[in-house]
PDB file of N, CA and C in Angstrom:
ATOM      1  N   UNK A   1       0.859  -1.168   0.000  1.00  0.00           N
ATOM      2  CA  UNK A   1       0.000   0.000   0.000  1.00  0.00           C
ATOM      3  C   UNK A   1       0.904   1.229   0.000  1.00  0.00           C
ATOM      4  N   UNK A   2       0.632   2.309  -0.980  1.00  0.00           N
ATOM      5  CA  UNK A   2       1.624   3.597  -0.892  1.00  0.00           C
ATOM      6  C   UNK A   2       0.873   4.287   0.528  1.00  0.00           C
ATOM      7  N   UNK A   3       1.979   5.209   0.428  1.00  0.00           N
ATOM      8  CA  UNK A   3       1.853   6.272   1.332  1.00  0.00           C
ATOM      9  C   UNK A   3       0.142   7.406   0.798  1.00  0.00           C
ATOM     10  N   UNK A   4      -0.016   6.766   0.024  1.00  0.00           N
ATOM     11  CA  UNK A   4      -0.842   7.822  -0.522  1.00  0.00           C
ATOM     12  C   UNK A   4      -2.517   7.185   0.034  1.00  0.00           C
ATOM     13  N   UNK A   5      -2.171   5.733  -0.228  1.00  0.00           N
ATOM     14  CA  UNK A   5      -3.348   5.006  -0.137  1.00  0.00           C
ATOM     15  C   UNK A   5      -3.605   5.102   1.312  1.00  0.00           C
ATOM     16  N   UNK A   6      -2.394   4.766   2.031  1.00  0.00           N
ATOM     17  CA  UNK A   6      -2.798   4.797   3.851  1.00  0.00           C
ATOM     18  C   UNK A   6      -3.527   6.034   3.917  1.00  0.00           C
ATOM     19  N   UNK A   7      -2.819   7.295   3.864  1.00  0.00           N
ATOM     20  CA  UNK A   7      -3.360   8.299   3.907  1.00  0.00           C
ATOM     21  C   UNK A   7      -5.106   8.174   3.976  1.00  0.00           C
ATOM     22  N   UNK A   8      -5.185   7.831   2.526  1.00  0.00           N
ATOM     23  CA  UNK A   8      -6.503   7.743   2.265  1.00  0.00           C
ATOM     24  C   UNK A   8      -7.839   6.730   3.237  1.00  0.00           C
ATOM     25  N   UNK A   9      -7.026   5.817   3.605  1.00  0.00           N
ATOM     26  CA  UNK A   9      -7.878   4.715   4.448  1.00  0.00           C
ATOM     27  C   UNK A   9      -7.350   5.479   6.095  1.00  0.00           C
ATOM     28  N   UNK A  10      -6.560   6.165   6.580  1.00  0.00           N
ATOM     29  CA  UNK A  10      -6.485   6.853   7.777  1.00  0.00           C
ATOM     30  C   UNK A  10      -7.757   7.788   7.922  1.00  0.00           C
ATOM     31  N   UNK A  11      -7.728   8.989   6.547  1.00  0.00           N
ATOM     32  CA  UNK A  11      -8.796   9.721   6.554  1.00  0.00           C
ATOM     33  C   UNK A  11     -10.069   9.327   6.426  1.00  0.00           C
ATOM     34  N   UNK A  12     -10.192   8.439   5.625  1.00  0.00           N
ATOM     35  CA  UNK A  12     -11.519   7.513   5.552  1.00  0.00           C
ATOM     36  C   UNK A  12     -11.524   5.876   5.664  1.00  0.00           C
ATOM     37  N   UNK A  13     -11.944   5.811   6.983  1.00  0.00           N
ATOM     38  CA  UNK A  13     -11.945   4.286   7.436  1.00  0.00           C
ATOM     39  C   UNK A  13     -12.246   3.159   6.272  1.00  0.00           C
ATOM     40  N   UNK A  14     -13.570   4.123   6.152  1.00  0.00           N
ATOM     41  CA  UNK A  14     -15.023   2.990   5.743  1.00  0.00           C
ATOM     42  C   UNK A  14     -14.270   3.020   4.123  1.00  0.00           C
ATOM     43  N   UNK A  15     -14.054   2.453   3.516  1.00  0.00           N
ATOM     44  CA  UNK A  15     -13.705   2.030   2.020  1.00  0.00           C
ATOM     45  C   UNK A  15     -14.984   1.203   1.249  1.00  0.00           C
ATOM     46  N   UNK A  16     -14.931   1.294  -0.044  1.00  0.00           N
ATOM     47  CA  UNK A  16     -15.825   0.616  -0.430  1.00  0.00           C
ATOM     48  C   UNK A  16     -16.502   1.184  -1.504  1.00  0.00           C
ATOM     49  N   UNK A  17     -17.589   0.641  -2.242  1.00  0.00           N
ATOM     50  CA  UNK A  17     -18.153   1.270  -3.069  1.00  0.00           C
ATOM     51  C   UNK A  17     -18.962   2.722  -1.873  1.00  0.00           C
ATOM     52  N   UNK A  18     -19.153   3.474  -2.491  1.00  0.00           N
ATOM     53  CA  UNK A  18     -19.551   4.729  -1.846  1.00  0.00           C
ATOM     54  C   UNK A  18     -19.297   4.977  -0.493  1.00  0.00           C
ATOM     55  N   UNK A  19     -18.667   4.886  -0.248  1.00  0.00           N
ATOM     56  CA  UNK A  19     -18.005   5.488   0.852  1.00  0.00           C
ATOM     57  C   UNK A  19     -17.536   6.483   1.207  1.00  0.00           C
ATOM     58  N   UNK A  20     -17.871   7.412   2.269  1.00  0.00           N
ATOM     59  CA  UNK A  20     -17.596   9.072   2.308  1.00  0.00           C
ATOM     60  C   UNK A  20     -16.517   9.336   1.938  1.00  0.00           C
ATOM     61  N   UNK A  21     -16.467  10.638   1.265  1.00  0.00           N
ATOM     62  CA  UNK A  21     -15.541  10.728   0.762  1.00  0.00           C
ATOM     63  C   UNK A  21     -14.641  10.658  -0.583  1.00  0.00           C
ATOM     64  N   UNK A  22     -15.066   9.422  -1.216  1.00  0.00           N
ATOM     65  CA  UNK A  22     -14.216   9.129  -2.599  1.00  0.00           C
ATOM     66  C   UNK A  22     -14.976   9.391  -3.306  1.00  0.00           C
ATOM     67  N   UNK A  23     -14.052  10.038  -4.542  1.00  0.00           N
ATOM     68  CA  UNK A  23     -14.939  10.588  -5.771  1.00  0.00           C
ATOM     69  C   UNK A  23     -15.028   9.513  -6.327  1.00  0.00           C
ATOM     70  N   UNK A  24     -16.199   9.550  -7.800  1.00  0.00           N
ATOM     71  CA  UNK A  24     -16.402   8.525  -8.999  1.00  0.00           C
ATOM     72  C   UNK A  24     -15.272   8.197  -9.417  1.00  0.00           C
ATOM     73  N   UNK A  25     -14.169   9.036  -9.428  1.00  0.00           N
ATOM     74  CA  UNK A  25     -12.950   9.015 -10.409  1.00  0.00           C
ATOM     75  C   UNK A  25     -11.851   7.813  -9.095  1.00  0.00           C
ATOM     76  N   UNK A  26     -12.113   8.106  -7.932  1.00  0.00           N
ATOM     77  CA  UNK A  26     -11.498   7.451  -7.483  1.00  0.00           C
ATOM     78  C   UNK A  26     -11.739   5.938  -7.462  1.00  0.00           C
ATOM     79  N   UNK A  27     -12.934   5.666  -6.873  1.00  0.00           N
ATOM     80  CA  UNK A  27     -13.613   4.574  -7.258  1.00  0.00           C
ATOM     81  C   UNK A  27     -12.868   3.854  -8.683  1.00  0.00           C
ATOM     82  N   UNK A  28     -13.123   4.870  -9.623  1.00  0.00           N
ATOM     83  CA  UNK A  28     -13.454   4.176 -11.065  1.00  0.00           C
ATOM     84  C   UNK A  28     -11.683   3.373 -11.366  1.00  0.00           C
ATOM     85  N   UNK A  29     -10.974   4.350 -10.614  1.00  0.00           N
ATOM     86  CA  UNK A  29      -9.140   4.060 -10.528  1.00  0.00           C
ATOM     87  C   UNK A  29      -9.230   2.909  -9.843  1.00  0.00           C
ATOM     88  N   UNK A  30      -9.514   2.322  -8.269  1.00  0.00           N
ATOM     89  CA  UNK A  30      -9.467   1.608  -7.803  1.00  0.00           C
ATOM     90  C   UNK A  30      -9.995   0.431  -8.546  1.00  0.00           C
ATOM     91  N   UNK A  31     -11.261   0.294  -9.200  1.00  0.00           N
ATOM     92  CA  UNK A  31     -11.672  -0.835  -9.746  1.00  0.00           C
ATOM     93  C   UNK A  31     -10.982  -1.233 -10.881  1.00  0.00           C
ATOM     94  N   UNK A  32     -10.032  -0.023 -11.444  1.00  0.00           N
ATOM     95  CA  UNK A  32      -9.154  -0.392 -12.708  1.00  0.00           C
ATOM     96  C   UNK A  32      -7.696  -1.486 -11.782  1.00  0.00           C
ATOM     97  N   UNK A  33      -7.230  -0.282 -11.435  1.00  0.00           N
ATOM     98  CA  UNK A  33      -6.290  -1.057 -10.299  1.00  0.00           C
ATOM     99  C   UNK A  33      -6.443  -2.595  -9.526  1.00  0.00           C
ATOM    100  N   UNK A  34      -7.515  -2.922  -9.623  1.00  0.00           N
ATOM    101  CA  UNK A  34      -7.986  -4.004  -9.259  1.00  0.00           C
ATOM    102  C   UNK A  34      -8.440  -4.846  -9.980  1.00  0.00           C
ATOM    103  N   UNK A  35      -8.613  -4.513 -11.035  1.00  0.00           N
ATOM    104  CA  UNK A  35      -8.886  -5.466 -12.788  1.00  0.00           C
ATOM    105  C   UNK A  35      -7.754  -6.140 -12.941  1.00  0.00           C
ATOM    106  N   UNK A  36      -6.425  -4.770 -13.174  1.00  0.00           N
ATOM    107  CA  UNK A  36      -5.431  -5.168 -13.513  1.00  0.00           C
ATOM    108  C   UNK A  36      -4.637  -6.429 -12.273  1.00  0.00           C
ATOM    109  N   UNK A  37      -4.894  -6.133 -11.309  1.00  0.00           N
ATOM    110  CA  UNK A  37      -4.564  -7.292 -10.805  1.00  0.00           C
ATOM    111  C   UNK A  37      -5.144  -7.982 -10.472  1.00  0.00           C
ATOM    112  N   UNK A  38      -6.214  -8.514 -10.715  1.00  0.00           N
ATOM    113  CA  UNK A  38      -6.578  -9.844 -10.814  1.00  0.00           C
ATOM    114  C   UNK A  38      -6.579 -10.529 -12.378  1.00  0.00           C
ATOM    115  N   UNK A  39      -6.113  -9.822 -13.084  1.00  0.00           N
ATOM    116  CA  UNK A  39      -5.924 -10.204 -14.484  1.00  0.00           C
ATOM    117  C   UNK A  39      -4.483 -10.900 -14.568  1.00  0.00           C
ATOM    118  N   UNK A  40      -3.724  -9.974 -13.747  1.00  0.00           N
ATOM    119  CA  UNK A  40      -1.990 -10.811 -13.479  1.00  0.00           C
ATOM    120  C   UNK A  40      -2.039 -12.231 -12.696  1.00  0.00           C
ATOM    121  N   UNK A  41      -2.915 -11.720 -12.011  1.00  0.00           N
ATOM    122  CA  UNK A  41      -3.107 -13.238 -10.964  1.00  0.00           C
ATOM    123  C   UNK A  41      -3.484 -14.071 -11.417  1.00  0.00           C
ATOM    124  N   UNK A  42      -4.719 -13.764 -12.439  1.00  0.00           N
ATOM    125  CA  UNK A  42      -5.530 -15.090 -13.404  1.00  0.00           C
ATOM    126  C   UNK A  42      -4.636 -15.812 -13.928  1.00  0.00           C
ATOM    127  N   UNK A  43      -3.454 -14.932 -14.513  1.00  0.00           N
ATOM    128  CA  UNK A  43      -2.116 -15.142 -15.759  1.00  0.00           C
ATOM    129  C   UNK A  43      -1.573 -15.927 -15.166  1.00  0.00           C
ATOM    130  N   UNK A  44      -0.890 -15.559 -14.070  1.00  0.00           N
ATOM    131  CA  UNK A  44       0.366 -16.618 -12.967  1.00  0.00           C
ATOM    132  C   UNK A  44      -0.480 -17.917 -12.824  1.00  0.00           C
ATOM    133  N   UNK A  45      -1.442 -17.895 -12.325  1.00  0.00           N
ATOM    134  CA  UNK A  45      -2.751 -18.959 -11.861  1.00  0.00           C
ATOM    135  C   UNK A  45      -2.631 -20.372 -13.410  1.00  0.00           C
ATOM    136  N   UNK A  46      -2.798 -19.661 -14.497  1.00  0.00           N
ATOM    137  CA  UNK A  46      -3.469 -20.115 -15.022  1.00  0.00           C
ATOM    138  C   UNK A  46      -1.595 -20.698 -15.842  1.00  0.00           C
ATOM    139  N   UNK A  47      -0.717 -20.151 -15.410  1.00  0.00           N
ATOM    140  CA  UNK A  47       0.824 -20.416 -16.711  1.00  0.00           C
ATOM    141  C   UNK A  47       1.560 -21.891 -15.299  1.00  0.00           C
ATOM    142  N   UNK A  48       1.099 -21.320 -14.102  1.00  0.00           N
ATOM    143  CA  UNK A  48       0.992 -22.468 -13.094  1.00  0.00           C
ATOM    144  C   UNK A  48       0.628 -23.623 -12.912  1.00  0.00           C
ATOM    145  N   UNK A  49      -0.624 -23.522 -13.146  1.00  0.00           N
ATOM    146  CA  UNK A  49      -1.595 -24.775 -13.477  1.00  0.00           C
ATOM    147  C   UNK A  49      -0.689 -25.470 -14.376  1.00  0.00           C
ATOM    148  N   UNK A  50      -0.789 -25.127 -15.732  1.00  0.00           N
ATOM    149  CA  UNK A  50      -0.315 -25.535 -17.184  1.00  0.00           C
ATOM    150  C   UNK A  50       0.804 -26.055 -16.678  1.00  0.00           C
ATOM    151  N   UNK A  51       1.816 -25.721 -16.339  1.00  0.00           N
ATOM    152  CA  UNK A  51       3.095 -25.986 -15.750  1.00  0.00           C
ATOM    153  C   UNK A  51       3.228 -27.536 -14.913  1.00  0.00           C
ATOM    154  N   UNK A  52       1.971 -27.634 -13.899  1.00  0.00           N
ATOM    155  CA  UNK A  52       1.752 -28.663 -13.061  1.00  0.00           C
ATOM    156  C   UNK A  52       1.253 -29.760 -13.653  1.00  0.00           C
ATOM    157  N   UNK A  53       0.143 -29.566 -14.902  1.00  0.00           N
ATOM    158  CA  UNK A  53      -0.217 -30.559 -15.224  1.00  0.00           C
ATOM    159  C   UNK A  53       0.412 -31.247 -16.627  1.00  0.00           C
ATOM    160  N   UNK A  54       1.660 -30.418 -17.176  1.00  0.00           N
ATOM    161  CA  UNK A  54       1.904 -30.821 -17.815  1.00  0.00           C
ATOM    162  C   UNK A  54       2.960 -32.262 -17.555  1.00  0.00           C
ATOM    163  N   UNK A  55       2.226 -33.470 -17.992  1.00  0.00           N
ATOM    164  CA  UNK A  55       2.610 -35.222 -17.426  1.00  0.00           C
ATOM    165  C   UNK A  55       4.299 -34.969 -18.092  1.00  0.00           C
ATOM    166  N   UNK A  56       4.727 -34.246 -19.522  1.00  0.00           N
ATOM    167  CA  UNK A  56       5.401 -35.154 -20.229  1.00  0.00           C
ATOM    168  C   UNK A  56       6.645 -34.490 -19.517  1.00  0.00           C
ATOM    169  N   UNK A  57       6.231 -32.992 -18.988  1.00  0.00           N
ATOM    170  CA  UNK A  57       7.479 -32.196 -18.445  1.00  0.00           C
ATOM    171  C   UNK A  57       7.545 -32.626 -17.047  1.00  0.00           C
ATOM    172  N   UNK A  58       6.707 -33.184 -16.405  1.00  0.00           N
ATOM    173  CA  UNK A  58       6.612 -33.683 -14.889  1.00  0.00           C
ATOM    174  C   UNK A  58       7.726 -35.396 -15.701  1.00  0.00           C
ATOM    175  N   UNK A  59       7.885 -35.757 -16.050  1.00  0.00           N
ATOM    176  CA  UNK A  59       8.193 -37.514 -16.511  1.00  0.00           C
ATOM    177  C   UNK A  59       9.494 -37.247 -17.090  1.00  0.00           C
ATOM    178  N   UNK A  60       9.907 -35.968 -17.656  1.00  0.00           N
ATOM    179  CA  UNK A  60      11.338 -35.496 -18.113  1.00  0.00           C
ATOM    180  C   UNK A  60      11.688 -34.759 -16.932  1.00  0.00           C
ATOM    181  N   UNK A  61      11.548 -34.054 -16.046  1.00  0.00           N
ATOM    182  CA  UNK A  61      12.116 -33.161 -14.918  1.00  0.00           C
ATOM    183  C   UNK A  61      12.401 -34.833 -13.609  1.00  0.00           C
ATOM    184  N   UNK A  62      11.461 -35.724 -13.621  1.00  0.00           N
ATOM    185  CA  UNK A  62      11.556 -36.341 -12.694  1.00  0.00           C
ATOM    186  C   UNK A  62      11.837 -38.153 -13.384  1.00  0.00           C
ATOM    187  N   UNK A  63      12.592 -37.908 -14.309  1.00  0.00           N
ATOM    188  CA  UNK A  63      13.125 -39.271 -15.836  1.00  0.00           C
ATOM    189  C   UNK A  63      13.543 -40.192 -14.072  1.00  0.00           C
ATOM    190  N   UNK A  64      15.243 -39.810 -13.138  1.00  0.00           N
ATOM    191  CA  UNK A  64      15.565 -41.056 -12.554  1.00  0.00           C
ATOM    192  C   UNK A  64      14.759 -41.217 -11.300  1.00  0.00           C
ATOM    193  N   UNK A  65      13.836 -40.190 -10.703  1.00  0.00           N
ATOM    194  CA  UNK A  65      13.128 -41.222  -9.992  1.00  0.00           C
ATOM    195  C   UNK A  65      12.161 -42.216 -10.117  1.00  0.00           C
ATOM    196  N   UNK A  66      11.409 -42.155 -11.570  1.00  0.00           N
ATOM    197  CA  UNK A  66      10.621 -43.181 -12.525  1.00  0.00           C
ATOM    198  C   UNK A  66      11.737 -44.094 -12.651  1.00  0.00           C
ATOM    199  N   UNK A  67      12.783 -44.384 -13.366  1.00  0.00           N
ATOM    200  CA  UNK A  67      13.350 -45.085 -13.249  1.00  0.00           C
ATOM    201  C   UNK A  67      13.599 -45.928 -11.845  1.00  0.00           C
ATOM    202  N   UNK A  68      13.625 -45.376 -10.903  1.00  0.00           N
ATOM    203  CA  UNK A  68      13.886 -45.919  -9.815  1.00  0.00           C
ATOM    204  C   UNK A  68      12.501 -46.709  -9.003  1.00  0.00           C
ATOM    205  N   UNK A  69      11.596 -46.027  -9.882  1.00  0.00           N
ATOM    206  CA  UNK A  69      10.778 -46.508  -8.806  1.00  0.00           C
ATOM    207  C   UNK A  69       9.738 -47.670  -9.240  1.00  0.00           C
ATOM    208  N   UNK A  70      10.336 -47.832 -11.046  1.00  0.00           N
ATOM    209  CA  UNK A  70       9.863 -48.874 -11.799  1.00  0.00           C
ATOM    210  C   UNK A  70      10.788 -50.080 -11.619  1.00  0.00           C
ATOM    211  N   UNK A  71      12.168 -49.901 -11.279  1.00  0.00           N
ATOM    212  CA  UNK A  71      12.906 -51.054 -10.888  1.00  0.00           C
ATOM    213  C   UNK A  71      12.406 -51.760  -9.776  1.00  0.00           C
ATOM    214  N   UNK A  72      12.180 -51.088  -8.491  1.00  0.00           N
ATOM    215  CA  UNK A  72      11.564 -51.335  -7.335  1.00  0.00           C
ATOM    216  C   UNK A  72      10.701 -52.371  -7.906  1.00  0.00           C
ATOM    217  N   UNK A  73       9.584 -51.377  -8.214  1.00  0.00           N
ATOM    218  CA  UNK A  73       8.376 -52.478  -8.825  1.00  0.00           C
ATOM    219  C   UNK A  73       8.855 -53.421  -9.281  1.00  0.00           C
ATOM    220  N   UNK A  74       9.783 -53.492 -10.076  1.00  0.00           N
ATOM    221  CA  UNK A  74       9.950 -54.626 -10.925  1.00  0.00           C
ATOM    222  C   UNK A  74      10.691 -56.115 -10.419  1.00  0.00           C
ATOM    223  N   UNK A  75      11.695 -55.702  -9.482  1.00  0.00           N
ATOM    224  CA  UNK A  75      11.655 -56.168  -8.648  1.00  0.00           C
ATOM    225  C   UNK A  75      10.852 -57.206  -7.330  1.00  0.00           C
ATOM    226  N   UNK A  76      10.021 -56.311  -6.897  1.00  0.00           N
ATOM    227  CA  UNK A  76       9.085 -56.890  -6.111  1.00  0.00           C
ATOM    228  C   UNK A  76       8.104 -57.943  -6.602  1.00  0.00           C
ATOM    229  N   UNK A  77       7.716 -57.496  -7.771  1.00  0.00           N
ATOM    230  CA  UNK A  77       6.438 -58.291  -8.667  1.00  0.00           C
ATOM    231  C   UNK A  77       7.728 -59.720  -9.018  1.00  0.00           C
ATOM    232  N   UNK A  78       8.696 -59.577  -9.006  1.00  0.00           N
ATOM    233  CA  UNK A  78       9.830 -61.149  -9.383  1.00  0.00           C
ATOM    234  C   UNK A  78      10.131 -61.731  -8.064  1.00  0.00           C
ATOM    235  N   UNK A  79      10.144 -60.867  -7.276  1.00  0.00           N
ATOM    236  CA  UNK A  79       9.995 -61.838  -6.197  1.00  0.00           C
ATOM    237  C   UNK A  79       9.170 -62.211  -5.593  1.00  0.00           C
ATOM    238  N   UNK A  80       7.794 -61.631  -5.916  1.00  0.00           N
ATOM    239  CA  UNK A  80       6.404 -62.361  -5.505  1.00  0.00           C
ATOM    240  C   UNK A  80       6.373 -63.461  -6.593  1.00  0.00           C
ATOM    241  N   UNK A  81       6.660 -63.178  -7.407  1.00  0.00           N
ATOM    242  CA  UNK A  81       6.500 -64.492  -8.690  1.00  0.00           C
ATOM    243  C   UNK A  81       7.901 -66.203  -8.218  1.00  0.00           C
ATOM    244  N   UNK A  82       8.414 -65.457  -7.853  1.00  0.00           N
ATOM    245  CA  UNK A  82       9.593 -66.298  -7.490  1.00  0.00           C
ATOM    246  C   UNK A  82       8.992 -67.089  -5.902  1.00  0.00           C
ATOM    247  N   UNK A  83       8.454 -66.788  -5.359  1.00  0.00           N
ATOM    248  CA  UNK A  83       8.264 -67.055  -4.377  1.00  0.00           C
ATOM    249  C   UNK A  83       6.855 -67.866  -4.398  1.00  0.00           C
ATOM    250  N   UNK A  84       5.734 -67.758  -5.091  1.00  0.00           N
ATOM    251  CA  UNK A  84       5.249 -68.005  -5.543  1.00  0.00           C
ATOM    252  C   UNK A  84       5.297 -69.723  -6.378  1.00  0.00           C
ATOM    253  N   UNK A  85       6.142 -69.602  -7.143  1.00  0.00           N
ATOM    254  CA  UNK A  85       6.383 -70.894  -7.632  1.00  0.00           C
ATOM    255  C   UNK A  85       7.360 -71.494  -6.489  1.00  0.00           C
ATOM    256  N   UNK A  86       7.875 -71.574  -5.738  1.00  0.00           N
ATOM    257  CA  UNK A  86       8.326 -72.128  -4.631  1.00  0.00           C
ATOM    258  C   UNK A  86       7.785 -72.906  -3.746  1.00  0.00           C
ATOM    259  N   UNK A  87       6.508 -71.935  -3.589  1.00  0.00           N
ATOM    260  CA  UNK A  87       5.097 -72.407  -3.147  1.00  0.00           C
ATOM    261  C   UNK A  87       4.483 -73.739  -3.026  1.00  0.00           C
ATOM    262  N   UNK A  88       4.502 -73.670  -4.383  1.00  0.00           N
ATOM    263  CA  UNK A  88       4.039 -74.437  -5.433  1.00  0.00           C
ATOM    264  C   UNK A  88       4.866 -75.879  -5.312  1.00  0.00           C
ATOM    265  N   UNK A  89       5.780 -75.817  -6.053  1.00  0.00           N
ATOM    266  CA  UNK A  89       6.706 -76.793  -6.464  1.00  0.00           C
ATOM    267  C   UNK A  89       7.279 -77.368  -5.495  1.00  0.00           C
TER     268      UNK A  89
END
């Protein structure tokens, strides 16, 4: 918040649509001011998301712990199989 804005919420508590005090023009600034950032936020929000759900860049950023964690598996499922026919036989 600038120095300008405190000012403004010192002199006038109550904020808001009509609220003593603020002109149309101020109002009309604030709701611009407030477009614009929630329009940046939508942006970050939305280049974020994209970012998270993208599988093929999540599967290339994280290639050796897939590797690692398909050996595991692979592993385990041979020695349930191994153990298994042991069972058995």
């Amino acid at each position: 918040m600038s120095t300008e804005e405190a000012a403004a919420v010192e002199s006038h508590p109550l904020s808001g649509p009509g609220a003593p005090g603020r002109s149309p023009e101020q109002i009309r600034a604030d709701m611009e001011r407030t477009r614009g950032e929630l329009s940046q936020s939508v942006d970050l929000l939305r280049t974020k998301v994209a970012e998270l759900t993208d599988w093929r860049g999540q599967i290339r950023k994280h290639q050796d712990q897939i590797v690692a964690g398909a050996a595991v598996v692979g592993f385990a499922v041979g020695a349930l199989l191994v153990a298994r026919r042991l069972r058995r036989g």
